[in-house]
Protein backbone atom coordinates (compact mmCIF):
# COMPACT_ATOMS: atom_id res chain seq x y z
CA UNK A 1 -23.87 12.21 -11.31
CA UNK A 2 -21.69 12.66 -14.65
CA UNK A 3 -21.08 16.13 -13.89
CA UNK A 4 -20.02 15.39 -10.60
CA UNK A 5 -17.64 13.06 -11.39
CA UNK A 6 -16.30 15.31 -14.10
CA UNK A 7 -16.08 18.06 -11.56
CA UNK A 8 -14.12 16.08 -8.72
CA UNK A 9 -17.01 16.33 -6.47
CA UNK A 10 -17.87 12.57 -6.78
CA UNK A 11 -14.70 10.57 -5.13
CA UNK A 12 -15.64 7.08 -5.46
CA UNK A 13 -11.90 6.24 -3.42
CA UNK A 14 -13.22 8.55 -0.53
CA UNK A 15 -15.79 6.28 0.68
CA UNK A 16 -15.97 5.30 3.94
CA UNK A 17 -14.94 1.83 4.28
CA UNK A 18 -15.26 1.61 7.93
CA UNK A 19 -19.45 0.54 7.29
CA UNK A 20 -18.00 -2.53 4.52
CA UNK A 21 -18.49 -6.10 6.77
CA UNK A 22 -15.60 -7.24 7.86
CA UNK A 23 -13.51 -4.14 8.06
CA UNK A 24 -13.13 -3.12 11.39
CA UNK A 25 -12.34 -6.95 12.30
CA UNK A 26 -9.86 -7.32 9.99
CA UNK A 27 -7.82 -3.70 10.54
CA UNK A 28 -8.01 -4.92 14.08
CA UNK A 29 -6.58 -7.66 12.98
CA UNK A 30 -3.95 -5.82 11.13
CA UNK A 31 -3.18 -3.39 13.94
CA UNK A 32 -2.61 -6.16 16.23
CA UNK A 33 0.00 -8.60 13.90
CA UNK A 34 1.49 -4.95 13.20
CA UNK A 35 2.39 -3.91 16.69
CA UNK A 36 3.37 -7.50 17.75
CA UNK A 37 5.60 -7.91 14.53
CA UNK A 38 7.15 -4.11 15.91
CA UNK A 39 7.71 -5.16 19.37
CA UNK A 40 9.81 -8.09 18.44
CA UNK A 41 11.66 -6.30 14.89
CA UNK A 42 15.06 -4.72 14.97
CA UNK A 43 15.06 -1.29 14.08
CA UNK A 44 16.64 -1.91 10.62
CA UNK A 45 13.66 -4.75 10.21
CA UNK A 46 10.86 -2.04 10.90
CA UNK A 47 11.90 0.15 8.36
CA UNK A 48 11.64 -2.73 6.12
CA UNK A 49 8.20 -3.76 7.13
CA UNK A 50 7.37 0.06 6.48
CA UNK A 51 8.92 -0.31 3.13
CA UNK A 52 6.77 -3.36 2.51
CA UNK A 53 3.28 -1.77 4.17
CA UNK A 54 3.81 1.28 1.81
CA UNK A 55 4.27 -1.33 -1.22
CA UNK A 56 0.82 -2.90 -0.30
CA UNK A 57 -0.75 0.07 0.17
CA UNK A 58 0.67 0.97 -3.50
CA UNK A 59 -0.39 -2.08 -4.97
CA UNK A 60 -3.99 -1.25 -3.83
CA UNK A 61 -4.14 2.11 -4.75
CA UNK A 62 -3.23 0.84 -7.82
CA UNK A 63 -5.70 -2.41 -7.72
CA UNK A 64 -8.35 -0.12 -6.90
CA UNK A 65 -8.15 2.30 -9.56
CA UNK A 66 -8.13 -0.48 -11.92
CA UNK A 67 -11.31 -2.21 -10.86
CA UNK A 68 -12.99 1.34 -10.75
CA UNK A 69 -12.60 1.44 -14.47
CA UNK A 70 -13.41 -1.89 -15.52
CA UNK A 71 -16.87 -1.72 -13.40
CA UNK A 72 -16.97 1.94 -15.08
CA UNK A 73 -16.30 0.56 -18.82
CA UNK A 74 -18.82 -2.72 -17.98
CA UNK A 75 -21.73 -0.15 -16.53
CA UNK A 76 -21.27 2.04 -20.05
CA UNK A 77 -21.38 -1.77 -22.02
CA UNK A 78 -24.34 -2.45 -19.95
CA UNK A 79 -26.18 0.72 -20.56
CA UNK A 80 -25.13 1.23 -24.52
CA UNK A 81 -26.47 -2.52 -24.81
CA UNK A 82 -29.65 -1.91 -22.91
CA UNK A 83 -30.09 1.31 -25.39
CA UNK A 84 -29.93 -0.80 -28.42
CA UNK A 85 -32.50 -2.81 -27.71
CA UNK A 86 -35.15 -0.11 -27.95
C-alpha cells in the first residue's frame, strides 16, 4: 500500500463518493436549489454564483487535502506508538 501511494496508483481523492450515505440525497438536493436559484438569476448573478460554486469547490479541495494528512500523520502516531510498546 506504501508503494502505491508513492507511485500515484493509490488516489485516496478518487474514491467514489456516490456509495457515502447521504450523498446522492444531498447532490439532489444541490442540483435542485442550483437550477431553481438559475431560473430566477440575472445573467450577471449566475456568473457570480459560478464564481462562488468554484470557491466552494476550492475550499474543499483544499479541506480535503488537509484532513487526508492529519488522519495520515495520526495513523503513523498510532502505529510508531503501538511499535514502542513491544
Amino acid at each position: 500500500m506504501i508503494r502505491r501511494l508513492y507511485e500515484g496508483s493509490l488516489d485516496p481523492s478518487a474514491q467514489d463518493l456516490r456509495r457515502e450515505p447521504g450523498y446522492r440525497d444531498a447532490m439532489a438536493n444541490l442540483l435542485q436549489a442550483e437550477e431553481t436559484l438559475r431560473k430566477n438569476l440575472s445573467i450577471e448573478h449566475c456568473s457570480t454564483l459560478e464564481k462562488l460554486s468554484a470557491s466552494y469547490i476550492e475550499i474543499q479541495k483544499i479541506s480535503a487535502r488537509s484532513a487526508f494528512a492529519d488522519g495520515f500523520s495520526i495513523g503513523v502516531q498510532l502505529t510508531a506508538e503501538a511499535l514502542r510498546r513491544f
